[in-house]
C-alpha atoms as a PDB file:
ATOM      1  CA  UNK A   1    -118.530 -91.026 -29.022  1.00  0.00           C
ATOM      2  CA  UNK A   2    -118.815 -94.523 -27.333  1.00  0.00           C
ATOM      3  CA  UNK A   3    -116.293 -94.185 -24.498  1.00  0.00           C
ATOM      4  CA  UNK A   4    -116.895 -97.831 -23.814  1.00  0.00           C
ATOM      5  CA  UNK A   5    -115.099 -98.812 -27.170  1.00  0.00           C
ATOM      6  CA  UNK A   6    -111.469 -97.595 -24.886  1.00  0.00           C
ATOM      7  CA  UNK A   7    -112.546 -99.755 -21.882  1.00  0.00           C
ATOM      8  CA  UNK A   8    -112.997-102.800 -24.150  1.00  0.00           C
ATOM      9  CA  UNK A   9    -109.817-102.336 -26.488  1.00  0.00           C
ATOM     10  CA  UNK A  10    -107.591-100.228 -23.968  1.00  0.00           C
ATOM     11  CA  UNK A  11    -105.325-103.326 -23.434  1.00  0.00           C
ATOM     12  CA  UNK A  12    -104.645-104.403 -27.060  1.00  0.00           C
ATOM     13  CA  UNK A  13    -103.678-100.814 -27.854  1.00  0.00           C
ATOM     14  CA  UNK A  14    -101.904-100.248 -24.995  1.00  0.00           C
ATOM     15  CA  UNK A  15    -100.227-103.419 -26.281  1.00  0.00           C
ATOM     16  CA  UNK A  16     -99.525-102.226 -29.768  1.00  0.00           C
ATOM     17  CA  UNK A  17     -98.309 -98.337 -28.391  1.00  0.00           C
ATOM     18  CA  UNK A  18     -95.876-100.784 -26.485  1.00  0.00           C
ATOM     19  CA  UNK A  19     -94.737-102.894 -29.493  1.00  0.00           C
ATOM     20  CA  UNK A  20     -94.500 -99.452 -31.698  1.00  0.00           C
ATOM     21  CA  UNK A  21     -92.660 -97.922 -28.781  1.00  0.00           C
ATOM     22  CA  UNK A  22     -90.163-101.304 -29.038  1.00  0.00           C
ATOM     23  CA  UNK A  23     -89.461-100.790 -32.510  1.00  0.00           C
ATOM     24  CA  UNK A  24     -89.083 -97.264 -32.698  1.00  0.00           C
ATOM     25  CA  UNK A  25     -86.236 -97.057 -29.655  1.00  0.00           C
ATOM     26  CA  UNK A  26     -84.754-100.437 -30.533  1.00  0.00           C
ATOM     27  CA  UNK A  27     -84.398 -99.022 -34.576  1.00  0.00           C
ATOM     28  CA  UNK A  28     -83.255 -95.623 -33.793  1.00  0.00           C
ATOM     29  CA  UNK A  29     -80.962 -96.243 -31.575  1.00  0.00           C
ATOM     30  CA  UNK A  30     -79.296 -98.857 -33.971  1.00  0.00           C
ATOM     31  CA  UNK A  31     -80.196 -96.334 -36.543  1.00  0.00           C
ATOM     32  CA  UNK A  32     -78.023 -94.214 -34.533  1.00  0.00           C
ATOM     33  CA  UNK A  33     -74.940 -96.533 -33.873  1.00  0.00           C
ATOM     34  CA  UNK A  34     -74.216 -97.422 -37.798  1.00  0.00           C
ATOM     35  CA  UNK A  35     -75.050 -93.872 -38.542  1.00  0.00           C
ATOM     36  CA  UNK A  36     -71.956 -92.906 -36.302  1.00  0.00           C
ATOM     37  CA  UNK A  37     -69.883 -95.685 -37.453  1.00  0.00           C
ATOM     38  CA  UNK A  38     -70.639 -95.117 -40.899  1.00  0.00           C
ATOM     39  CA  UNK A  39     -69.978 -91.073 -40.324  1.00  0.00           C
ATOM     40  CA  UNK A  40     -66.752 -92.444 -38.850  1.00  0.00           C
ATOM     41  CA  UNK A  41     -65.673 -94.168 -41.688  1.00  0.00           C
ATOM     42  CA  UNK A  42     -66.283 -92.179 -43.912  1.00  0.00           C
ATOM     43  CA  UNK A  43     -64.577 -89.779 -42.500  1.00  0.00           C
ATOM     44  CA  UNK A  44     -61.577 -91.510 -41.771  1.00  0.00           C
ATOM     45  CA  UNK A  45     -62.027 -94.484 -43.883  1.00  0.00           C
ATOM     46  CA  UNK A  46     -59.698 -95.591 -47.224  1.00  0.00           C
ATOM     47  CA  UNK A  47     -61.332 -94.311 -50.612  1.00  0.00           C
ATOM     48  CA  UNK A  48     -62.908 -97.144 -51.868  1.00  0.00           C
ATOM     49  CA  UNK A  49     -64.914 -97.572 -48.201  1.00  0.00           C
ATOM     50  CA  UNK A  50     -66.172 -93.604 -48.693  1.00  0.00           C
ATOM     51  CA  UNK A  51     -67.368 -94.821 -52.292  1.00  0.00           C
ATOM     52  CA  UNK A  52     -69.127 -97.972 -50.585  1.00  0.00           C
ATOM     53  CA  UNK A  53     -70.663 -95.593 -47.873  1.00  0.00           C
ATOM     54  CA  UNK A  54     -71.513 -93.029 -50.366  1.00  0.00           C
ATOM     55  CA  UNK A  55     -73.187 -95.465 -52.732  1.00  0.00           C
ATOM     56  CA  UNK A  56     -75.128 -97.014 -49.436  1.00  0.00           C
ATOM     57  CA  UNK A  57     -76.351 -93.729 -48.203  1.00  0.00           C
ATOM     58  CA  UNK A  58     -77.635 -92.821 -51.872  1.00  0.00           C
ATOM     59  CA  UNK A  59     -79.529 -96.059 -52.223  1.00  0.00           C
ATOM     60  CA  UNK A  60     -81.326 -95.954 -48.729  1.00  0.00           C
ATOM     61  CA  UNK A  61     -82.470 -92.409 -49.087  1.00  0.00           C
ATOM     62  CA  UNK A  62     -83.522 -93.073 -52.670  1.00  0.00           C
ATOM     63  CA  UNK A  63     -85.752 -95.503 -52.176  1.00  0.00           C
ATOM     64  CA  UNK A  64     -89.117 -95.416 -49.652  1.00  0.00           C
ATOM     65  CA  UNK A  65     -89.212 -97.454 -46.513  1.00  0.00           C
ATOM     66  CA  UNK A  66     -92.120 -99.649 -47.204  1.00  0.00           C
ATOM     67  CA  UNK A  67     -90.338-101.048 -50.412  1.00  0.00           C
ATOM     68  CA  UNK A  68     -87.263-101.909 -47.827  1.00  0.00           C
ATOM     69  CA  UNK A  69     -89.110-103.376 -45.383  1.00  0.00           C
ATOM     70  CA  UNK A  70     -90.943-105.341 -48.317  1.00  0.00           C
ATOM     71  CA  UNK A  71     -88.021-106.358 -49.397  1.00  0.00           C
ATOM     72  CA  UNK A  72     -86.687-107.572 -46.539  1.00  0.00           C
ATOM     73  CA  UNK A  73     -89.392-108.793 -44.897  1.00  0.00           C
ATOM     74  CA  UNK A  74     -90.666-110.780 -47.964  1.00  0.00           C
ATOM     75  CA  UNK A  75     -87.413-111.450 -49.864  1.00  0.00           C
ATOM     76  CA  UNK A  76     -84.911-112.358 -46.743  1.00  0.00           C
ATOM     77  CA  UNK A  77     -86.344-116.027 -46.950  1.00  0.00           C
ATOM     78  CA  UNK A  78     -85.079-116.160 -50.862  1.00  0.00           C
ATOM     79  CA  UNK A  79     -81.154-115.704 -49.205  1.00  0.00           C
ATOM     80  CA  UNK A  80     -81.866-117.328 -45.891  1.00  0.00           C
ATOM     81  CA  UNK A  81     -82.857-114.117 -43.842  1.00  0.00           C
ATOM     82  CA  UNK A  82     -85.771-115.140 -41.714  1.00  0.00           C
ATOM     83  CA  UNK A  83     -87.004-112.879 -39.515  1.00  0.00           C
ATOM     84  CA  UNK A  84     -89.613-112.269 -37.077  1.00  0.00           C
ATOM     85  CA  UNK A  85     -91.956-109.118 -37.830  1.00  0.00           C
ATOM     86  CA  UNK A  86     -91.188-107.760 -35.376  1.00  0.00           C
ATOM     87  CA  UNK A  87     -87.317-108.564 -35.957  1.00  0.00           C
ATOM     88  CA  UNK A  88     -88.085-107.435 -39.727  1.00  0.00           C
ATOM     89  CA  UNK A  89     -89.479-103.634 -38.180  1.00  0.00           C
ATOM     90  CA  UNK A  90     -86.652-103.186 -36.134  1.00  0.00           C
ATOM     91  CA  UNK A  91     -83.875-104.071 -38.651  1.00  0.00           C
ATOM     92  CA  UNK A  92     -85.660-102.030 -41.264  1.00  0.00           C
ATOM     93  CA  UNK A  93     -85.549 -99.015 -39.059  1.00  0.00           C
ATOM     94  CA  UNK A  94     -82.138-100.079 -38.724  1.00  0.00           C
ATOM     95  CA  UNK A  95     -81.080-100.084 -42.457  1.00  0.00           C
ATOM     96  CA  UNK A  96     -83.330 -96.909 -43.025  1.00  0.00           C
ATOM     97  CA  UNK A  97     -82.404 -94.544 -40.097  1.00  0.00           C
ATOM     98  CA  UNK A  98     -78.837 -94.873 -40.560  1.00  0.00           C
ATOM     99  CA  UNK A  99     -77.701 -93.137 -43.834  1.00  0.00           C
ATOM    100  CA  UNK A 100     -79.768 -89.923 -42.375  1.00  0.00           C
ATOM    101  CA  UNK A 101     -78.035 -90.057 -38.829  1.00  0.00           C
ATOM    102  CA  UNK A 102     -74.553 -90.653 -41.122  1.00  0.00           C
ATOM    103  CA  UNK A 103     -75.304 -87.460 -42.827  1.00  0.00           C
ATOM    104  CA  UNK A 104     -76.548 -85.599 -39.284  1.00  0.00           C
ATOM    105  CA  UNK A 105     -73.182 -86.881 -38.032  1.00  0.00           C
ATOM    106  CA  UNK A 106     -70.929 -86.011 -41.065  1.00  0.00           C
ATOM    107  CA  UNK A 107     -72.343 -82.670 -40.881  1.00  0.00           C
ATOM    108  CA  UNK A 108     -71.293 -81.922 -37.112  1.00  0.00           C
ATOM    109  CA  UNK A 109     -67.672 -83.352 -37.720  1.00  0.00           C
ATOM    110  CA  UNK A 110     -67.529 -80.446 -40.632  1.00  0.00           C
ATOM    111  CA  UNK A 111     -68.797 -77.976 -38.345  1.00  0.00           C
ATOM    112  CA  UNK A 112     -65.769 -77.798 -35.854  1.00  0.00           C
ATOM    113  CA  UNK A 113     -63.191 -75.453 -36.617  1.00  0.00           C
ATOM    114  CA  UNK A 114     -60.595 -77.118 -38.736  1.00  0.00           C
ATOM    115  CA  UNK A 115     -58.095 -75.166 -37.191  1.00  0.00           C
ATOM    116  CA  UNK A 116     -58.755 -76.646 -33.639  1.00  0.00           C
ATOM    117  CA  UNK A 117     -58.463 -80.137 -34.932  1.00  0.00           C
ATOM    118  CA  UNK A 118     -54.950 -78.833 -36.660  1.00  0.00           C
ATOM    119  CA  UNK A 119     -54.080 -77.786 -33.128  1.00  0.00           C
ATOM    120  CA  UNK A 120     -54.710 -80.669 -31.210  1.00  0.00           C
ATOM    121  CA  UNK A 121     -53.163 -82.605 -33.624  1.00  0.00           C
ATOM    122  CA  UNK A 122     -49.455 -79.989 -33.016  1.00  0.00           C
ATOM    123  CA  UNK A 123     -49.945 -80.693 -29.325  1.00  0.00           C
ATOM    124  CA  UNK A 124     -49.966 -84.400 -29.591  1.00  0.00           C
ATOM    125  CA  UNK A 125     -53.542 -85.564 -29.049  1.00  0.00           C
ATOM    126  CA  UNK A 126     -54.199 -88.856 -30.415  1.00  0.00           C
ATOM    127  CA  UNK A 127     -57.539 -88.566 -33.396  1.00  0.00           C
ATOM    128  CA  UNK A 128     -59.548 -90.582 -30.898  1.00  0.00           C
ATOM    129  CA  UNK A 129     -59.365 -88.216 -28.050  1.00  0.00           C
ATOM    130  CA  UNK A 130     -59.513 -85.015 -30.185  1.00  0.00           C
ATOM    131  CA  UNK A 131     -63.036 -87.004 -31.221  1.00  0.00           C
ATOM    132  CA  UNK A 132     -63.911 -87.695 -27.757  1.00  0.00           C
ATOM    133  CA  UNK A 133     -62.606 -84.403 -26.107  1.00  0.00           C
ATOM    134  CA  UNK A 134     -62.881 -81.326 -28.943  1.00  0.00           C
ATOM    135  CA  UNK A 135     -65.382 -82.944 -31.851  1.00  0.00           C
ATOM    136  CA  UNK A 136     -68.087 -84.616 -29.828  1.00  0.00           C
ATOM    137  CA  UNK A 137     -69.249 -82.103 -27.258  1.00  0.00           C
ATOM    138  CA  UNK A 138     -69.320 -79.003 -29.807  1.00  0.00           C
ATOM    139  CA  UNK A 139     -70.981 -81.211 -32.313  1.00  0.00           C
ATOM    140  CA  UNK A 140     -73.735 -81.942 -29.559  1.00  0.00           C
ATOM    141  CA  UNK A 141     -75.297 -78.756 -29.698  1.00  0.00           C
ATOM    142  CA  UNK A 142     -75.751 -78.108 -34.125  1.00  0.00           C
ATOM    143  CA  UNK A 143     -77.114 -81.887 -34.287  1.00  0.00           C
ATOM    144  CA  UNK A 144     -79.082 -82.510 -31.608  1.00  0.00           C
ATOM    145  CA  UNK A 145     -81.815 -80.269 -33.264  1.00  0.00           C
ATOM    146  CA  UNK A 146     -81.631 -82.515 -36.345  1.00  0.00           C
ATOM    147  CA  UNK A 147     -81.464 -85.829 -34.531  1.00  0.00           C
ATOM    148  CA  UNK A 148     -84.785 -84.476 -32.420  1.00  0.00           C
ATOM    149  CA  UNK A 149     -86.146 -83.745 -36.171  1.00  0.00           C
ATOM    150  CA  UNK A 150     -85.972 -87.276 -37.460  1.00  0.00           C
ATOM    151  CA  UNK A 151     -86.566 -89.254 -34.326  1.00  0.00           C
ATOM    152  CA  UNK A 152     -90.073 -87.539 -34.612  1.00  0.00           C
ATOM    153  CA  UNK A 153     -90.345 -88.460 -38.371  1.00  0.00           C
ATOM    154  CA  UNK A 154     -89.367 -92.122 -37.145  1.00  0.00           C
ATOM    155  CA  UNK A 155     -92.087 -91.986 -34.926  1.00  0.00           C
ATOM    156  CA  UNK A 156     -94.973 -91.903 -37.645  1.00  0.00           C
ATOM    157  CA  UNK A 157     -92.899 -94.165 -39.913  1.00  0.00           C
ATOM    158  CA  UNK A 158     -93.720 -97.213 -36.935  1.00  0.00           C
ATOM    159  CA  UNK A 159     -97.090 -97.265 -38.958  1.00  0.00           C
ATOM    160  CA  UNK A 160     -95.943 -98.830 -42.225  1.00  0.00           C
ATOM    161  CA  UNK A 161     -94.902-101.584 -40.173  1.00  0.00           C
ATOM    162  CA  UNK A 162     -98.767-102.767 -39.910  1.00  0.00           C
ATOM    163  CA  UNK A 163     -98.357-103.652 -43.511  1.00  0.00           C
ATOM    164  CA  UNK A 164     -96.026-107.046 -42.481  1.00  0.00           C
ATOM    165  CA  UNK A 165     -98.264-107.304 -39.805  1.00  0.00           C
ATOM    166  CA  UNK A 166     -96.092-106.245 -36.944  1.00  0.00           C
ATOM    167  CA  UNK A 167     -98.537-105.957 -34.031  1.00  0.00           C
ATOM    168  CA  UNK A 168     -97.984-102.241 -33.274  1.00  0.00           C
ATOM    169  CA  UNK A 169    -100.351 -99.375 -32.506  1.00  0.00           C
ATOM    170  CA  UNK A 170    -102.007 -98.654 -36.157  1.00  0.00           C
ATOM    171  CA  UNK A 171    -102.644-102.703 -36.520  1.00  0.00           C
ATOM    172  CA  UNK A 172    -104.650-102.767 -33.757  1.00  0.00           C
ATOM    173  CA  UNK A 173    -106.208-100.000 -34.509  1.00  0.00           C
ATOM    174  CA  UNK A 174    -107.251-101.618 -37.723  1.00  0.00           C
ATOM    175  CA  UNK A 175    -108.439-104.353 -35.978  1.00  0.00           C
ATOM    176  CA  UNK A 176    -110.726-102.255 -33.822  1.00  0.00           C
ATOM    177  CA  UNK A 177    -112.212-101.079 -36.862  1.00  0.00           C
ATOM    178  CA  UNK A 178    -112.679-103.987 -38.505  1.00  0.00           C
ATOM    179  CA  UNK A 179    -114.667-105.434 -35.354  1.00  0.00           C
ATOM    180  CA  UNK A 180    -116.259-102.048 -34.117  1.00  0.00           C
ATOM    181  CA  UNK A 181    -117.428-100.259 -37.428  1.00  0.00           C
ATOM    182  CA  UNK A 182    -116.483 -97.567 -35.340  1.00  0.00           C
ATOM    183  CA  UNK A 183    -113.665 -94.713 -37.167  1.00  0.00           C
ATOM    184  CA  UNK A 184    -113.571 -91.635 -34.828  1.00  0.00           C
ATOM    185  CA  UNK A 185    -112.526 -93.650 -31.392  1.00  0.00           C
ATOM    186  CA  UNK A 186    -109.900 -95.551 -32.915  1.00  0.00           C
ATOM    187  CA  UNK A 187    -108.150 -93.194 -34.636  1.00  0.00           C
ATOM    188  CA  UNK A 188    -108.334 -90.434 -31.887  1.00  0.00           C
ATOM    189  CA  UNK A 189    -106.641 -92.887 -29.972  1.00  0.00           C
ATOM    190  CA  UNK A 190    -103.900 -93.541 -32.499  1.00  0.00           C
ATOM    191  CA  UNK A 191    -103.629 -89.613 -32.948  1.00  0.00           C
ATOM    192  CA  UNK A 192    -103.530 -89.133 -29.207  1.00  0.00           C
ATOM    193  CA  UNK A 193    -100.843 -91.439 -28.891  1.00  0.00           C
ATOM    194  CA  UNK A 194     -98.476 -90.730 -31.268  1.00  0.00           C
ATOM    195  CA  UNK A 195     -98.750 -86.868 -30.206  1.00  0.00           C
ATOM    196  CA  UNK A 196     -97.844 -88.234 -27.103  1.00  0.00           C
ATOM    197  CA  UNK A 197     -94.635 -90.016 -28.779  1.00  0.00           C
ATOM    198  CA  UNK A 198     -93.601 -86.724 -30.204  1.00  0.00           C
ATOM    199  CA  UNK A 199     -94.362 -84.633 -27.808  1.00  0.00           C
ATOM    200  CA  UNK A 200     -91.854 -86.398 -25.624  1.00  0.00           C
ATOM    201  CA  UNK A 201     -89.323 -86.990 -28.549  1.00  0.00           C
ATOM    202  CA  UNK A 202     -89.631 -82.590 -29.076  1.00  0.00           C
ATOM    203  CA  UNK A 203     -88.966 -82.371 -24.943  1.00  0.00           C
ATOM    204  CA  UNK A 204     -86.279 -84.746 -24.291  1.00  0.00           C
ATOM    205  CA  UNK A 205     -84.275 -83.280 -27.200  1.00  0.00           C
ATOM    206  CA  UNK A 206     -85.104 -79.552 -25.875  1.00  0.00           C
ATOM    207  CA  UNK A 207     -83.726 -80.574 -22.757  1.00  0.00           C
ATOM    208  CA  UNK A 208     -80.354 -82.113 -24.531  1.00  0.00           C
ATOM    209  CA  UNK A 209     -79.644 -79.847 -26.619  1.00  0.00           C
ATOM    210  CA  UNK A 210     -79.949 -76.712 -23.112  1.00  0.00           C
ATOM    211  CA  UNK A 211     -77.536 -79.499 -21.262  1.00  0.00           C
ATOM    212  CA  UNK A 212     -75.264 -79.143 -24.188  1.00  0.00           C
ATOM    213  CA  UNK A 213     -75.350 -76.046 -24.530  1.00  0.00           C
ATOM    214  CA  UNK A 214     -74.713 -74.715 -21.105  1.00  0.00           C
ATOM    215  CA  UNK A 215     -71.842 -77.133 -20.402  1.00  0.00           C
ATOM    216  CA  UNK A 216     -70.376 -75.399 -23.726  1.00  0.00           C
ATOM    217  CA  UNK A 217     -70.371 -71.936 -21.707  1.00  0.00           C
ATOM    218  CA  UNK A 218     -69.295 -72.999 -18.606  1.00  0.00           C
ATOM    219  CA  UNK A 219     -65.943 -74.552 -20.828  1.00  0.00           C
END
C-alpha cells in the first residue's frame, strides 16, 4: 500500500468528502421540510391535494434516483431549469428524500392515540398547538429510528451524483484512479469515509432518539 498516494490526493478528497457532506445535509434537510409539509397536508389537506400527494409519493418511490437526477439534471434545460451540479444533487435529494420522510411523518401522526387528539380538541386547543404540544414530542421517539435509517441510506446515495459530475467524494476518487492505476488506496479511502458519515448519522440519532425519550418520562 503506497501511503504516499493520501499525502498527494488528501486535499482533493478531503474536498469532495466536503462537497458530498454539502449535498447530503443541504438535501436531507430539505428532504425533511417538504416531507413534513407534505405529511401535513395530507393530513389535513382537501381531497383532491391527498390525491396529488398520493400520486407524488407513488411516482418518486417508483422510480430510481439516478433516472431523477438524469432527468433533471439533463432535461431541466428543455423547460428552462438550469442548474448547477451541484444545485442539480441537492434538489434531487430534495425531490427524492421527501415522499419517504412524508411517509416516516404520516406514520408518527397515526401513532398518537386518537383519543388524546379527541381530547384536546373538547378542551379547546387549537390543531396547531395539539401538533406542537401532544403530536410532535410523542412522535419523536417511533420516527427518529426511521429518520436515522434513511439519512444513512442517503449517505451512500451522494455517490450517484458522480455520474453529472458533481465533484463529491466517489468523483475524485475516480479521478485518483484514473491518474494513479492504483484501486486499493482510493477506495479504502472512500470506504473509510463514508463509514465515518454513518457512523456519525447511527450516533447522533442514538443520542435523539435517548433525549426524546427521557423527556417523555419525566412528562
Amino acid at each position: 500500500m503506497e501511503l504516499d498516494l493520501f499525502v498527494q490526493y488528501g486535499p482533493a478528497l478531503l474536498q469532495g468528502f466536503a462537497v458530498t457532506v454539502l449535498c447530503w445535509i443541504a438535501g436531507s434537510l430539505g428532504g425533511v421540510v417538504l416531507g413534513f409539509v407534505l405529511a401535513c397536508l395530507y393530513r389535513w389537506g382537501p381531497v383532491p391535494v391527498r390525491w396529488g400527494i398520493y400520486g407524488y409519493v407513488e411516482l418518486i418511490r417508483g422510480t430510481p434516483f439516478m433516472i431523477q437526477l438524469f432527468l433533471l439534471y439533463y432535461g431541466g434545460p428543455y423547460v428552462g431549469l438550469l442548474l448547477t451540479p451541484i444545485q442539480a444533487g441537492i434538489l434531487s435529494f430534495v425531490i427524492y428524500g421527501s415522499p419517504y420522510f412524508s411517509e416516516i411523518f404520516r406514520s408518527g401522526f397515526n401513532a398518537i392515540p386518537q383519543g388524546q387528539i379527541e381530547a384536546a380538541r373538547c378542551l379547546g386547543m387549537a390543531e396547531w398547538r395539539i401538533v406542537l404540544r401532544i403530536t410532535l414530542p410523542q412522535m419523536l421517539v417511533p420516527i427518529t429510528a426511521p429518520l436515522t435509517n434513511f439519512f444513512i441510506i442517503l449517505t451512500k446515495e451522494t455517490a450517484i451524483l458522480s455520474t453529472v459530475t458533481v465533484p463529491e467524494l466517489l468523483f475524485e476518487v475516480q479521478s485518483m484512479t484514473a491518474e494513479t492505476f492504483a484501486y486499493v488506496e482510493p477506495l479504502l479511502a472512500l470506504s473509510l469515509f463514508y463509514w465515518l458519515m454513518v457512523t456519525v448519522t447511527a450516533r447522533f440519532g442514538a443520542w435523539v432518539e435517548a433525549r426524546a425519550t427521557r423527556h417523555l418520562r419525566r412528562v
